[in-house]
C-alpha atoms as a PDB file:
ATOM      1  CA  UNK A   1     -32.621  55.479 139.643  1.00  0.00           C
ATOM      2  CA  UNK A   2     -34.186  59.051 140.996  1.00  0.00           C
ATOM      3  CA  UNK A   3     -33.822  59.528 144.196  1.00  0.00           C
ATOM      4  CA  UNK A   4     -36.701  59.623 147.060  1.00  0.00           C
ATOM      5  CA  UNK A   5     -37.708  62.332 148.857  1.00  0.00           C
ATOM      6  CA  UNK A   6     -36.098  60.884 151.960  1.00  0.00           C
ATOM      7  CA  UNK A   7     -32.828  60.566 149.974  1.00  0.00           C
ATOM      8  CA  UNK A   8     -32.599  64.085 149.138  1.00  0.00           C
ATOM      9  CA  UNK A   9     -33.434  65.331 152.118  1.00  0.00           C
ATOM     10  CA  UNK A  10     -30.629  63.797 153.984  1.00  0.00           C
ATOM     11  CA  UNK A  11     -28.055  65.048 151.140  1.00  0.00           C
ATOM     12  CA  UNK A  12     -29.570  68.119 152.076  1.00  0.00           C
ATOM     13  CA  UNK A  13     -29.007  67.660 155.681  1.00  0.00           C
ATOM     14  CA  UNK A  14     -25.279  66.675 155.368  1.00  0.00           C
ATOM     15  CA  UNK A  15     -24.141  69.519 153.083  1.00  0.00           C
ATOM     16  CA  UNK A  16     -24.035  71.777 156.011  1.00  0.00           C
ATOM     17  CA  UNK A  17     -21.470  69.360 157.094  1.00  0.00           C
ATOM     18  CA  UNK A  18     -19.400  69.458 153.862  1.00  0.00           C
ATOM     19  CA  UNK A  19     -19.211  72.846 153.321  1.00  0.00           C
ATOM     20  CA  UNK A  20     -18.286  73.412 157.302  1.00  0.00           C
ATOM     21  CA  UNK A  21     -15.334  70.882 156.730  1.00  0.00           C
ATOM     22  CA  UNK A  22     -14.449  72.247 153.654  1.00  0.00           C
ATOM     23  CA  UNK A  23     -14.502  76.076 154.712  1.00  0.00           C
ATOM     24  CA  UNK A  24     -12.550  75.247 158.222  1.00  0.00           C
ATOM     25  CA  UNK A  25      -9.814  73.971 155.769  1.00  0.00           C
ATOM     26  CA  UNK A  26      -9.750  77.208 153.764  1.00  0.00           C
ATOM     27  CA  UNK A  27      -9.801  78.808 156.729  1.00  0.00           C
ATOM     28  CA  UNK A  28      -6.318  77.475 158.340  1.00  0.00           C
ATOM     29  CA  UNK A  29      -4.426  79.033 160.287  1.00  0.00           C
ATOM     30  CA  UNK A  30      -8.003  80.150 162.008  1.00  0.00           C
ATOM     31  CA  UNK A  31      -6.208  80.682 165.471  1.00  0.00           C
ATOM     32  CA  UNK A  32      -2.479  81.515 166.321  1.00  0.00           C
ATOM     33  CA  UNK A  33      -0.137  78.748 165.934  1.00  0.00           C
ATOM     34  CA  UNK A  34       2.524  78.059 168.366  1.00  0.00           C
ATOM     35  CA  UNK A  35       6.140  77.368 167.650  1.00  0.00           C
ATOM     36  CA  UNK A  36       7.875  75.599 170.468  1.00  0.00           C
ATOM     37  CA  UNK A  37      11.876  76.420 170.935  1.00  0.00           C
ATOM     38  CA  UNK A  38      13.353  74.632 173.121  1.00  0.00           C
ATOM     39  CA  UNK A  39      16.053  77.031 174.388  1.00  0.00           C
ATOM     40  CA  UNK A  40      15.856  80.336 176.301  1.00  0.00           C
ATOM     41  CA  UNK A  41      15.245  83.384 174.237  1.00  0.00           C
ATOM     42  CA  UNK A  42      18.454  85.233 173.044  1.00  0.00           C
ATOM     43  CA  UNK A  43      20.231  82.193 171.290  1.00  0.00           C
ATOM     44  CA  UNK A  44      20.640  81.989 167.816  1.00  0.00           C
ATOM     45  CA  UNK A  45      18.010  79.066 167.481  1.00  0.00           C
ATOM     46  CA  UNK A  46      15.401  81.336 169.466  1.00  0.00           C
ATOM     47  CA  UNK A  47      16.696  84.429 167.189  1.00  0.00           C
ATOM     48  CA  UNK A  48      16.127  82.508 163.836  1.00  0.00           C
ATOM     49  CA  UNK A  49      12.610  81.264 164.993  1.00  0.00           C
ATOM     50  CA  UNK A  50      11.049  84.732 166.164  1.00  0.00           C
ATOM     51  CA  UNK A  51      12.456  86.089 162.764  1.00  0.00           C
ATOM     52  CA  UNK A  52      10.943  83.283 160.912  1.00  0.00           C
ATOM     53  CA  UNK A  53       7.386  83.207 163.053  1.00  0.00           C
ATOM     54  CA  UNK A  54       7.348  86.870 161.516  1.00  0.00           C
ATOM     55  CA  UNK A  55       7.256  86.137 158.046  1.00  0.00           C
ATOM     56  CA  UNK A  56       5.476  82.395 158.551  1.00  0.00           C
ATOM     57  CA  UNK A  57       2.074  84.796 159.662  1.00  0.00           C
ATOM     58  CA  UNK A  58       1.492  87.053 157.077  1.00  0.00           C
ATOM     59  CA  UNK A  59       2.053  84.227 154.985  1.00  0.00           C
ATOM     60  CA  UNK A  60      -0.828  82.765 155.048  1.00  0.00           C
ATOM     61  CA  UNK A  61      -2.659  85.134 156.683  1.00  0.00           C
ATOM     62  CA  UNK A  62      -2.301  83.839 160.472  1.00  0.00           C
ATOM     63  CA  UNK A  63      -0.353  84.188 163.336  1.00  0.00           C
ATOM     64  CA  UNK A  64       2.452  82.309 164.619  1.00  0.00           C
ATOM     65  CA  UNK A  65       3.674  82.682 168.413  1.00  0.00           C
ATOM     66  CA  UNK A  66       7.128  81.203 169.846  1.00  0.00           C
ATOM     67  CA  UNK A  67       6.551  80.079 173.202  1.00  0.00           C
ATOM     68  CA  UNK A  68      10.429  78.954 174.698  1.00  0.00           C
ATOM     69  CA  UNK A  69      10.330  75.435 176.420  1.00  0.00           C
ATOM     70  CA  UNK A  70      14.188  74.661 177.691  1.00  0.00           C
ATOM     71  CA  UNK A  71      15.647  71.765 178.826  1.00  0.00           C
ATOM     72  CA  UNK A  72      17.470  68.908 178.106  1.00  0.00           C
ATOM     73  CA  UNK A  73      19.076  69.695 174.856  1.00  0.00           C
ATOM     74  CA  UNK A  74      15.926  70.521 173.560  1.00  0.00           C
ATOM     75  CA  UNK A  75      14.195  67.365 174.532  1.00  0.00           C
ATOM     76  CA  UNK A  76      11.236  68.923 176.593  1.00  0.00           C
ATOM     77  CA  UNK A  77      10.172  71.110 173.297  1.00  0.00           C
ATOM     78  CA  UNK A  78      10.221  68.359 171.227  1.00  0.00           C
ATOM     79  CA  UNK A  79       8.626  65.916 172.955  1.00  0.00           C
ATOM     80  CA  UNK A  80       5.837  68.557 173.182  1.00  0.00           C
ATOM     81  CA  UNK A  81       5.462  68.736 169.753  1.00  0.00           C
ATOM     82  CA  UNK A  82       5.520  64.986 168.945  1.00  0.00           C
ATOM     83  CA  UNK A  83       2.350  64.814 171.642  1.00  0.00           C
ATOM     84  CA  UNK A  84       0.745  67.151 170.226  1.00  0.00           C
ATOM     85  CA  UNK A  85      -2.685  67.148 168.249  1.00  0.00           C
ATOM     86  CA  UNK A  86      -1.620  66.575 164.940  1.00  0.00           C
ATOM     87  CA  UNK A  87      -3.684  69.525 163.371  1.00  0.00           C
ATOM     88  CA  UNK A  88      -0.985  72.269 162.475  1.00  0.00           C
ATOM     89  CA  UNK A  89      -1.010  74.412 165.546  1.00  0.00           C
ATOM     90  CA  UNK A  90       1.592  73.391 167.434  1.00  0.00           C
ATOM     91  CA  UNK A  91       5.062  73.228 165.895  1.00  0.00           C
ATOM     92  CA  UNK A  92       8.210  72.867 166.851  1.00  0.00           C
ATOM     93  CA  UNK A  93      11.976  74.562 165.413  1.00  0.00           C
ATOM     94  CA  UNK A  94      14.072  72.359 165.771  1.00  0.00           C
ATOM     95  CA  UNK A  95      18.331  71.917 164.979  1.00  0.00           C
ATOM     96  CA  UNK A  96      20.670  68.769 163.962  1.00  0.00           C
ATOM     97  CA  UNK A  97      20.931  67.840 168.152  1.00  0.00           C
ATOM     98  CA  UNK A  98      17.244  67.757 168.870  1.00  0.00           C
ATOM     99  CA  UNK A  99      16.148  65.853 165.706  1.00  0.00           C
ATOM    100  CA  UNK A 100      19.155  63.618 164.606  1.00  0.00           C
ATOM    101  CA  UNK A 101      21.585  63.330 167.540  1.00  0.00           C
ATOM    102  CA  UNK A 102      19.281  63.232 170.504  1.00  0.00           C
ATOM    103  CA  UNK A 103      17.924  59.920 169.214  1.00  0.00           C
ATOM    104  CA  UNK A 104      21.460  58.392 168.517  1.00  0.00           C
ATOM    105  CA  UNK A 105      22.986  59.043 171.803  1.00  0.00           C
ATOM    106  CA  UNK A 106      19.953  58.293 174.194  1.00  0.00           C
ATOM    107  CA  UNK A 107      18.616  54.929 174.868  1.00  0.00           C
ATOM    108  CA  UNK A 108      15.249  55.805 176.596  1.00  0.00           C
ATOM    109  CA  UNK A 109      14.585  59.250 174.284  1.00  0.00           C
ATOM    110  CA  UNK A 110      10.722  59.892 174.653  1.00  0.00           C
ATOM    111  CA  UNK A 111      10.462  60.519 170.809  1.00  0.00           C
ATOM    112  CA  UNK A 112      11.743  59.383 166.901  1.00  0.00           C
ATOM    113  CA  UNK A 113      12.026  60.871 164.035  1.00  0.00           C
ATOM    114  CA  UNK A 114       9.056  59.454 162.760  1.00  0.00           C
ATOM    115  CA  UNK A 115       7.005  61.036 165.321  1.00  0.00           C
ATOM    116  CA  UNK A 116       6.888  64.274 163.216  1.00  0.00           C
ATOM    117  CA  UNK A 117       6.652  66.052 160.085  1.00  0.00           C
ATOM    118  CA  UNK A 118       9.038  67.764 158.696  1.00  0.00           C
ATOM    119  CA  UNK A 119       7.700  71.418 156.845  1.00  0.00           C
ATOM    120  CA  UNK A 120      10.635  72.302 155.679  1.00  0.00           C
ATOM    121  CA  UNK A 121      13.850  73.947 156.453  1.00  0.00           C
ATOM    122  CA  UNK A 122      15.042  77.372 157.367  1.00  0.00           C
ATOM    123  CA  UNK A 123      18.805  76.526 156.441  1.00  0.00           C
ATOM    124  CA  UNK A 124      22.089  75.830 157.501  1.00  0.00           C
ATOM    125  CA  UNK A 125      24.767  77.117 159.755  1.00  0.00           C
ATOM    126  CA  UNK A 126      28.539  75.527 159.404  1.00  0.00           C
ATOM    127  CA  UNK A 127      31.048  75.553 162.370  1.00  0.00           C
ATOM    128  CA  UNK A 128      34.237  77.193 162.246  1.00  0.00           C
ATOM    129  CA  UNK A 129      37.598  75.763 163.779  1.00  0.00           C
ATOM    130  CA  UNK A 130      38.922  78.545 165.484  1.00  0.00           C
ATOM    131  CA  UNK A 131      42.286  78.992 167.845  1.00  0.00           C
ATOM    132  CA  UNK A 132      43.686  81.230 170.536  1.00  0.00           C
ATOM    133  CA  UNK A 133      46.208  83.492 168.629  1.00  0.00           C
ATOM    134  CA  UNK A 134      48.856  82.258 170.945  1.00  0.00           C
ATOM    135  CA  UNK A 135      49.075  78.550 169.833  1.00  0.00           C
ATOM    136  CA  UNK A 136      51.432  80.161 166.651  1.00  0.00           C
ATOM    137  CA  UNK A 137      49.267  78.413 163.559  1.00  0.00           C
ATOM    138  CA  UNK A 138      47.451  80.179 161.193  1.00  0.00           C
ATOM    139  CA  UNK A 139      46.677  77.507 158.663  1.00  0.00           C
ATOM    140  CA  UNK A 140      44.962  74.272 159.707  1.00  0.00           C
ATOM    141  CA  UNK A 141      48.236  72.045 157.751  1.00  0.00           C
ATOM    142  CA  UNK A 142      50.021  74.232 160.660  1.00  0.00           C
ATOM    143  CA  UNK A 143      47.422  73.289 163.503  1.00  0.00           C
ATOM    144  CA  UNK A 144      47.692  69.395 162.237  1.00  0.00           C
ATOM    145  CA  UNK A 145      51.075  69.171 162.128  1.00  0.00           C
ATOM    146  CA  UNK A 146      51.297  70.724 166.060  1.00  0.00           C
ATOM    147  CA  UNK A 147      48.828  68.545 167.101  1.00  0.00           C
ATOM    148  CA  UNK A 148      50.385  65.601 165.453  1.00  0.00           C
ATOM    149  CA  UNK A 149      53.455  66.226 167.333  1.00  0.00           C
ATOM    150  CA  UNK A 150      51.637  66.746 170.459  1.00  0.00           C
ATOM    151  CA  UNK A 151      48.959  64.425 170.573  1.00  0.00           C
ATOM    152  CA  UNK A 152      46.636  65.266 173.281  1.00  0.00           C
ATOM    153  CA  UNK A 153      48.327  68.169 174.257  1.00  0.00           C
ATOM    154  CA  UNK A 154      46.393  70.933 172.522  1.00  0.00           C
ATOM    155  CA  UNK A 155      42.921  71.655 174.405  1.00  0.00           C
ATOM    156  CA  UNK A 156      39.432  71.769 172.091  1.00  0.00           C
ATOM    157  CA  UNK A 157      36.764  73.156 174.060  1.00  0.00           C
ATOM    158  CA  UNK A 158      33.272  71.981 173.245  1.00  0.00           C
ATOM    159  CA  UNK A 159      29.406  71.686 175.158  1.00  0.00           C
ATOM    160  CA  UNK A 160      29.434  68.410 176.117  1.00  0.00           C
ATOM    161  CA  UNK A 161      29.750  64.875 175.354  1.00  0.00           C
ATOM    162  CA  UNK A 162      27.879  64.406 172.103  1.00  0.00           C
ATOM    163  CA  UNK A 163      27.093  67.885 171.317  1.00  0.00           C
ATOM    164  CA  UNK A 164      27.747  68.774 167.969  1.00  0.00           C
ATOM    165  CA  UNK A 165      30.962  70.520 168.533  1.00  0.00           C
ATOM    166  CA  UNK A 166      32.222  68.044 170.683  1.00  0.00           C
ATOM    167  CA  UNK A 167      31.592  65.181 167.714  1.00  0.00           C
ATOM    168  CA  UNK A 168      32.509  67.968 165.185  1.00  0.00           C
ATOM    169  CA  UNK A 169      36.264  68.118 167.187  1.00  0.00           C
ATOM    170  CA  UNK A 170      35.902  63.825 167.015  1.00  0.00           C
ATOM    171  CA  UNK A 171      35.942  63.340 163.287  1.00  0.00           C
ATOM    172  CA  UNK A 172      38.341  66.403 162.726  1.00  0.00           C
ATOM    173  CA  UNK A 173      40.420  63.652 164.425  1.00  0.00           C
ATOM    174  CA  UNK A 174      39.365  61.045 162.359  1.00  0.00           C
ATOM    175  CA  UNK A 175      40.041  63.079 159.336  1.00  0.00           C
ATOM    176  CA  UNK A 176      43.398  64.307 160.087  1.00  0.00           C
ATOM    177  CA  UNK A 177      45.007  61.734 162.649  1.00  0.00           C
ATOM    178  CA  UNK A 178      45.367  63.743 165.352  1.00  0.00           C
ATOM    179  CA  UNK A 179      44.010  63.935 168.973  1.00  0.00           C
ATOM    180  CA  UNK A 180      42.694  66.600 171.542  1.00  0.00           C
ATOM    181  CA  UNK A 181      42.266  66.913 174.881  1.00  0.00           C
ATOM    182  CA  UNK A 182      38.786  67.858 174.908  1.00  0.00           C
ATOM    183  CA  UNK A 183      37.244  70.386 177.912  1.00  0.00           C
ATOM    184  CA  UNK A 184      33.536  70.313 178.461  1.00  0.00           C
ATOM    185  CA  UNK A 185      31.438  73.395 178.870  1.00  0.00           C
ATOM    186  CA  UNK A 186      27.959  74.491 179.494  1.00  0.00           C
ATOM    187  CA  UNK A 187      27.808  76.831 176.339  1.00  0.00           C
ATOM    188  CA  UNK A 188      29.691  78.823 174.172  1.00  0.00           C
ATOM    189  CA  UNK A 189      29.858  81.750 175.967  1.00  0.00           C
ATOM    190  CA  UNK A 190      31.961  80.698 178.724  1.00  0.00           C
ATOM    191  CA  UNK A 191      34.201  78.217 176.330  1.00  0.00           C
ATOM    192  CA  UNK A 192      35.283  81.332 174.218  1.00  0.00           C
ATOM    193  CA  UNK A 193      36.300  83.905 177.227  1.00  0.00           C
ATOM    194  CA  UNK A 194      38.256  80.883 178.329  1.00  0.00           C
ATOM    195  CA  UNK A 195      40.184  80.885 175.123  1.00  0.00           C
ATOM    196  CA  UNK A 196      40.563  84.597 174.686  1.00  0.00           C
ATOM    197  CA  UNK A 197      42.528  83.966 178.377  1.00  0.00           C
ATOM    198  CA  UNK A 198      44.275  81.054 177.350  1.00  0.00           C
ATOM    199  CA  UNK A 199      42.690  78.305 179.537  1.00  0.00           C
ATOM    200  CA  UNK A 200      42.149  76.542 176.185  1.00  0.00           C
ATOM    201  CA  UNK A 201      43.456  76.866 172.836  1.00  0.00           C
ATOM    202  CA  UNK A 202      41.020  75.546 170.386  1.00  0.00           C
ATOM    203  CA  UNK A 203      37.278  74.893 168.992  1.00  0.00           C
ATOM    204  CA  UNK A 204      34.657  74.201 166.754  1.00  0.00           C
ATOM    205  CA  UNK A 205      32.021  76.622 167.421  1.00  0.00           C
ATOM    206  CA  UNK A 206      29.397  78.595 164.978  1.00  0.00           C
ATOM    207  CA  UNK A 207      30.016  82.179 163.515  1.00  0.00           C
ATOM    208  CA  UNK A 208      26.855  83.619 165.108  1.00  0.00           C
ATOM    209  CA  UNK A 209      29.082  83.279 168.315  1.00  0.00           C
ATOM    210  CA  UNK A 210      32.448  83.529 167.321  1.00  0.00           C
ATOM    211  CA  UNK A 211      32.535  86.134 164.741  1.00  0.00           C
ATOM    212  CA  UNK A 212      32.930  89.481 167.055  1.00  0.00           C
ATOM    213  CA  UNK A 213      36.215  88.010 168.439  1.00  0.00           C
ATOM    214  CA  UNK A 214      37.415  86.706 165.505  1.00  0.00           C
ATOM    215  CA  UNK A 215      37.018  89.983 163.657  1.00  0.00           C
ATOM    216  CA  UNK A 216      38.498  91.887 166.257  1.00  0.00           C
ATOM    217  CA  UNK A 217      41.261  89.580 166.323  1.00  0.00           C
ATOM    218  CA  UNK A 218      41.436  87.845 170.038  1.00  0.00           C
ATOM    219  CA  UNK A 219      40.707  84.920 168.202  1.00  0.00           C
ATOM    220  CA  UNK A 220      41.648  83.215 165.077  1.00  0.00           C
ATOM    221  CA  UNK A 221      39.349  81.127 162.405  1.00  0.00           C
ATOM    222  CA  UNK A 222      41.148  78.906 160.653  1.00  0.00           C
ATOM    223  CA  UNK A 223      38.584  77.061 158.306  1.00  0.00           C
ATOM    224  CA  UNK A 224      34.826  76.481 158.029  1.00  0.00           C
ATOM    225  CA  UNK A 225      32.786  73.496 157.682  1.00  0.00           C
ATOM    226  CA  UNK A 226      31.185  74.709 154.899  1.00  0.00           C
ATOM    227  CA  UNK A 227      30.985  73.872 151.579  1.00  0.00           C
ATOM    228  CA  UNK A 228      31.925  77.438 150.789  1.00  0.00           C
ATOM    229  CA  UNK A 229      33.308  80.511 152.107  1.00  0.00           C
ATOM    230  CA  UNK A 230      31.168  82.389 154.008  1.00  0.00           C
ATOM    231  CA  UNK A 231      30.126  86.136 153.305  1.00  0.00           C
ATOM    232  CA  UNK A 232      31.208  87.603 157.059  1.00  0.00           C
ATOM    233  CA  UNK A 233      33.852  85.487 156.742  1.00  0.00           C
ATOM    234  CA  UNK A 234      35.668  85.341 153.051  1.00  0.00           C
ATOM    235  CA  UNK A 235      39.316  84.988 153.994  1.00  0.00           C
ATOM    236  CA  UNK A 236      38.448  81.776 155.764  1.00  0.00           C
ATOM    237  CA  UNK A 237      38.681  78.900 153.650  1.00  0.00           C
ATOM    238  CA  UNK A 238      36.458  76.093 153.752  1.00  0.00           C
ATOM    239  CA  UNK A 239      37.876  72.531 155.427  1.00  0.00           C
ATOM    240  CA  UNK A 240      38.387  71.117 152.175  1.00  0.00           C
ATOM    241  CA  UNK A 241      40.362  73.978 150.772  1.00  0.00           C
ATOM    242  CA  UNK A 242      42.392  73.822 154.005  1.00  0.00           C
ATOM    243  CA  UNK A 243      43.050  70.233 152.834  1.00  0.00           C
ATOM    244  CA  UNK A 244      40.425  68.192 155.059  1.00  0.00           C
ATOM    245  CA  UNK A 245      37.824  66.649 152.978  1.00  0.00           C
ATOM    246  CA  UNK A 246      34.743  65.069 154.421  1.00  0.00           C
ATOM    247  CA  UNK A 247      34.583  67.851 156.752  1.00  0.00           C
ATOM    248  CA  UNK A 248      31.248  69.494 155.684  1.00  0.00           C
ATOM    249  CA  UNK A 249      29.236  69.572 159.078  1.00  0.00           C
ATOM    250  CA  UNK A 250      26.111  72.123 159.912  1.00  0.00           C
ATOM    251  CA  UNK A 251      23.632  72.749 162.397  1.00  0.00           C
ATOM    252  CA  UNK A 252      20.252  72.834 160.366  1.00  0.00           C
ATOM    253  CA  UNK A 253      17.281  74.868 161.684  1.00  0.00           C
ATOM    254  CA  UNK A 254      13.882  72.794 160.898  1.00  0.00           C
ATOM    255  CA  UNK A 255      10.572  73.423 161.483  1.00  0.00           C
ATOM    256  CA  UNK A 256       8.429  70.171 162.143  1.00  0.00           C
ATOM    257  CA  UNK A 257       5.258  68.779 163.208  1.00  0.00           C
ATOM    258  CA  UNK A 258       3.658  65.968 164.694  1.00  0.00           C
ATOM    259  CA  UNK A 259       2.966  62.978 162.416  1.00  0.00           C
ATOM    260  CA  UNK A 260      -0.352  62.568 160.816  1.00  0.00           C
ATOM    261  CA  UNK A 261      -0.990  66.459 159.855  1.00  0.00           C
ATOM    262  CA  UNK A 262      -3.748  66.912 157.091  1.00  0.00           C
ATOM    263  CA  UNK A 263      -1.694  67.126 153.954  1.00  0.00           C
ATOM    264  CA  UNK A 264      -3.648  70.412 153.328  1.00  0.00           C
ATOM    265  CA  UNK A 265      -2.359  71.729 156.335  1.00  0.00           C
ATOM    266  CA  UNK A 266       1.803  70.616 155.231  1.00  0.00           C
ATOM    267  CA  UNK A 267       0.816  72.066 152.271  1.00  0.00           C
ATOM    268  CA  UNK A 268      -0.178  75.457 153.667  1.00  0.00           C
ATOM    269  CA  UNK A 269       2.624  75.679 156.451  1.00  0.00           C
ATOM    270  CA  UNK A 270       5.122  74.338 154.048  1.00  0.00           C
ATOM    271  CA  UNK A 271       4.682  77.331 152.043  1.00  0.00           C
ATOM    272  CA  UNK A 272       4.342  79.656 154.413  1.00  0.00           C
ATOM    273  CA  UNK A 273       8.520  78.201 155.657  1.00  0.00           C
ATOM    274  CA  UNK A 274       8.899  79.135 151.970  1.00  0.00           C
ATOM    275  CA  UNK A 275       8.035  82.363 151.471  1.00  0.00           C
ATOM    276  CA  UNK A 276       9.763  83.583 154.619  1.00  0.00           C
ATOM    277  CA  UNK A 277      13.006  82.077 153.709  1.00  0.00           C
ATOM    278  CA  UNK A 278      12.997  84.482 150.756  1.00  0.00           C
ATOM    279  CA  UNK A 279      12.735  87.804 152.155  1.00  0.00           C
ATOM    280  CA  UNK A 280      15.635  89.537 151.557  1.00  0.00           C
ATOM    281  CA  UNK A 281      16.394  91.337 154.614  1.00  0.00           C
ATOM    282  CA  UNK A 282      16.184  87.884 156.238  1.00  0.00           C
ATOM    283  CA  UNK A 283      18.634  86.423 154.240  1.00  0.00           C
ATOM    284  CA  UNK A 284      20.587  89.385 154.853  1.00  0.00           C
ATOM    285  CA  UNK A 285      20.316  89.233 158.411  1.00  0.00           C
ATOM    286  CA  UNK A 286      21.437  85.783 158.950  1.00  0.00           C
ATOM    287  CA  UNK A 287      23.926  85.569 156.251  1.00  0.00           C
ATOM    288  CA  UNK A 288      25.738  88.264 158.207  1.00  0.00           C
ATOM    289  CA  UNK A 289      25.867  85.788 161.336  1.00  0.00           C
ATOM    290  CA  UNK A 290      27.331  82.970 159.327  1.00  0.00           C
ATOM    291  CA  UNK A 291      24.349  81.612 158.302  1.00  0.00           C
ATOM    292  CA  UNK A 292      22.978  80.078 155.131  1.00  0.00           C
ATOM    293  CA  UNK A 293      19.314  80.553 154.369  1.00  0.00           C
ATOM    294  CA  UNK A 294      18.356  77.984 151.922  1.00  0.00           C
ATOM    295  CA  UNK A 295      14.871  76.425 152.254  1.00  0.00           C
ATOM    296  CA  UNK A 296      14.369  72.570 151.910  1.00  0.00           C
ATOM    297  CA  UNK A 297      10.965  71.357 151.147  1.00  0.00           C
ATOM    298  CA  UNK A 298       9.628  68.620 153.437  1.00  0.00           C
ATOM    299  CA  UNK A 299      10.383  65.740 151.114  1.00  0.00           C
ATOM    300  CA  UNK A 300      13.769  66.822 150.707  1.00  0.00           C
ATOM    301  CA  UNK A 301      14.424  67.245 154.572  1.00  0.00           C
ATOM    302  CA  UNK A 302      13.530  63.800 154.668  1.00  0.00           C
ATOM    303  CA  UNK A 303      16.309  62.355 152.514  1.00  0.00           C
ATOM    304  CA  UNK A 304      18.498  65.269 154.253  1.00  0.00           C
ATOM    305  CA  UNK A 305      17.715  63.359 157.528  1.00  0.00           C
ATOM    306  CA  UNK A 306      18.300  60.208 156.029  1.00  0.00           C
ATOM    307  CA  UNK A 307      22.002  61.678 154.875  1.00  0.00           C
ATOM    308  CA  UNK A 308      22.846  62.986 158.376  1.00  0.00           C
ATOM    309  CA  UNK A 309      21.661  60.430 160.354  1.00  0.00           C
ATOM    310  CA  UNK A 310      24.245  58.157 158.377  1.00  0.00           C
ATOM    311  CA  UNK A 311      26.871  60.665 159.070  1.00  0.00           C
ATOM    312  CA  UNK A 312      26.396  61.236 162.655  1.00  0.00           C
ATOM    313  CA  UNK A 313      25.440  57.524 163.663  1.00  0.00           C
ATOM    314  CA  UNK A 314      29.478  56.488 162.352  1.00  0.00           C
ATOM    315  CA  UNK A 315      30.945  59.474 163.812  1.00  0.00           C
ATOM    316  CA  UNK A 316      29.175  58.401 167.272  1.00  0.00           C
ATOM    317  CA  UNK A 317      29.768  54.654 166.186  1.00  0.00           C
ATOM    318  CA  UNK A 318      33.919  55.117 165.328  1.00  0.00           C
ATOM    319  CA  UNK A 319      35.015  57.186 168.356  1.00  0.00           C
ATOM    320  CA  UNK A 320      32.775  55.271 170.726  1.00  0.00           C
ATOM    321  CA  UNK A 321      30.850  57.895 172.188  1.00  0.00           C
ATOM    322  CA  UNK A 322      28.909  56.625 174.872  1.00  0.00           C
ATOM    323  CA  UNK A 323      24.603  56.507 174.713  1.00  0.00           C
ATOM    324  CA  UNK A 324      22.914  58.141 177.509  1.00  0.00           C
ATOM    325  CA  UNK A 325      19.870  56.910 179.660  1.00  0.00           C
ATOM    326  CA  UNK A 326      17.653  59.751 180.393  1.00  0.00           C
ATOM    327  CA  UNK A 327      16.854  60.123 184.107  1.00  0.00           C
ATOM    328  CA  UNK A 328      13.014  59.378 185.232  1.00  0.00           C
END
């Protein structure tokens, strides 16, 4: 049937509208996109995401910002980004506690996980199990078989009850059938000058912080939690060459959104997570601090978070670690 005048005239009238919506799309990123962090600037999370924002831009042609929002074991950044308007320009870089063990250990947690969308990840970081030179052991058979005969007696700092160290020192226990007396901290920094004095003798901590003592010798690694050696650190076996299996544990470092972002938009940011991951003086520049760049694409960070979530909900589960209520 031809169409009346009237008919055409209105197609006419709406193309405008088409080719607008159509052109804004093409057009993404059209204004600078912020990435939330949400820890002060100089860590090795805000490190990794002001490297990354840098390659992200030129990308695809945009600009991407890191604006630091710290607090609560990252729970005031991510909460931000789970509010936000779901149309690409506010992000968030998140690690293993904000995403996957914030909402295991807190009953009243403002956010879940399927609040966002993940883009993709960054890559990996492993812990290493290091020890004041002091406690005598320089294999971890030799640290298991102290602690055995001690049990309880050997100190493992960590940063706090359910903290990834702290639950990374927990199934070390599980695994080997041996006991700590762990020591609470408010970061890394403070937990490794102890040991280099002696206060405490042992740790699970990552090689971004570690590796300066270790290398100079005040302290001494003893095995990763990798599932292979790591390039700054080659005469370090992994756990499972040390003779603890299951013992694969890393911090990831994602980049997510909020739910409900046009799939032309994952698409473009998703890429854009890509193509920064494979510069080579960023892979370089990490893999020197311990860690691994390897990008996951956001359907595979979903069945990654599916993986870890199992992991760290029976780690939490089997040593009883108590859930936390969030105060108003």
């Amino acid at each position: 049937m031809p169409l009346s005048r009237r008919h055409m005239l209105g197609a006419l009238a709406a193309l405008p509208c088409v080719i607008g919506t159509a052109r804004a799309a093409d057009k993404f990123p059209a204004h600078p996109i912020k990435l939330l962090v949400g820890f002060a600037p100089g860590g090795l999370t805000d490190i990794a995401a002001r490297a990354l924002a840098e390659r992200m831009g030129p990308a695809m042609n945009g600009n991407v910002v890191v604006e630091n929002r710290p607090g609560g074991q990252a729970i005031i950044a991510t909460v931000a980004v789970a509010r936000a308007k779901p149309d690409g320009y506010t992000l968030g870089f998140a690690g293993t506690n904000g995403m996957i063990l914030n909402p295991l250990l807190y009953t009243n947690l403002p956010y879940k996980q399927s609040d966002f969308k993940q883009l993709g990840s960054m890559g990996k970081s492993p812990m290493v199990l290091i020890v004041n030179p002091a406690l005598g052991v320089n294999t971890v058979a030799e640290f298991v078989a102290l602690a055995r005969k001690k049990p309880g007696d050997i100190t493992c700092a960590h940063a706090g009850i359910g903290v990834i160290n702290h639950l990374a020192m927990l199934h070390f226990q599980s695994q080997t059938g041996t006991e700590f007396q762990g020591v609470p901290y408010k970061g890394s920094g403070p937990a490794l000058i102890d040991m280099m004095g002696g206060t405490v003798m042992s740790t699970f901590d990552f090689p971004t912080s570690a590796l300066a003592h270790i290398k100079s010798g005040k302290l001494k690694a003893l095995a990763v939690t990798a599932d292979q050696r790591l390039s700054s650190l080659p005469d370090v076996p992994t756990m499972a060459q040390a003779g603890v299996p299951n013992m694969e544990l890393y911090t990831r470092m994602m980049i997510s959104g909020p739910a409900g972002m046009p799939a032309d938009v994952v698409k473009v940011l998703e890429a854009a997570v890509k193509k920064g991951t494979e510069d080579p003086g960023f892979i370089k520049q990490f893999a020197d601090q311990g860690v691994a760049i390897e990008f996951a694409s956001s359907a595979r960070m979903d069945r990654i978070l599916a993986d870890e979530n199992a992991l760290w909900a029976k780690v939490i589960s089997d040593n009883n670690v108590p859930k936390t209520q969030l105060s108003s």
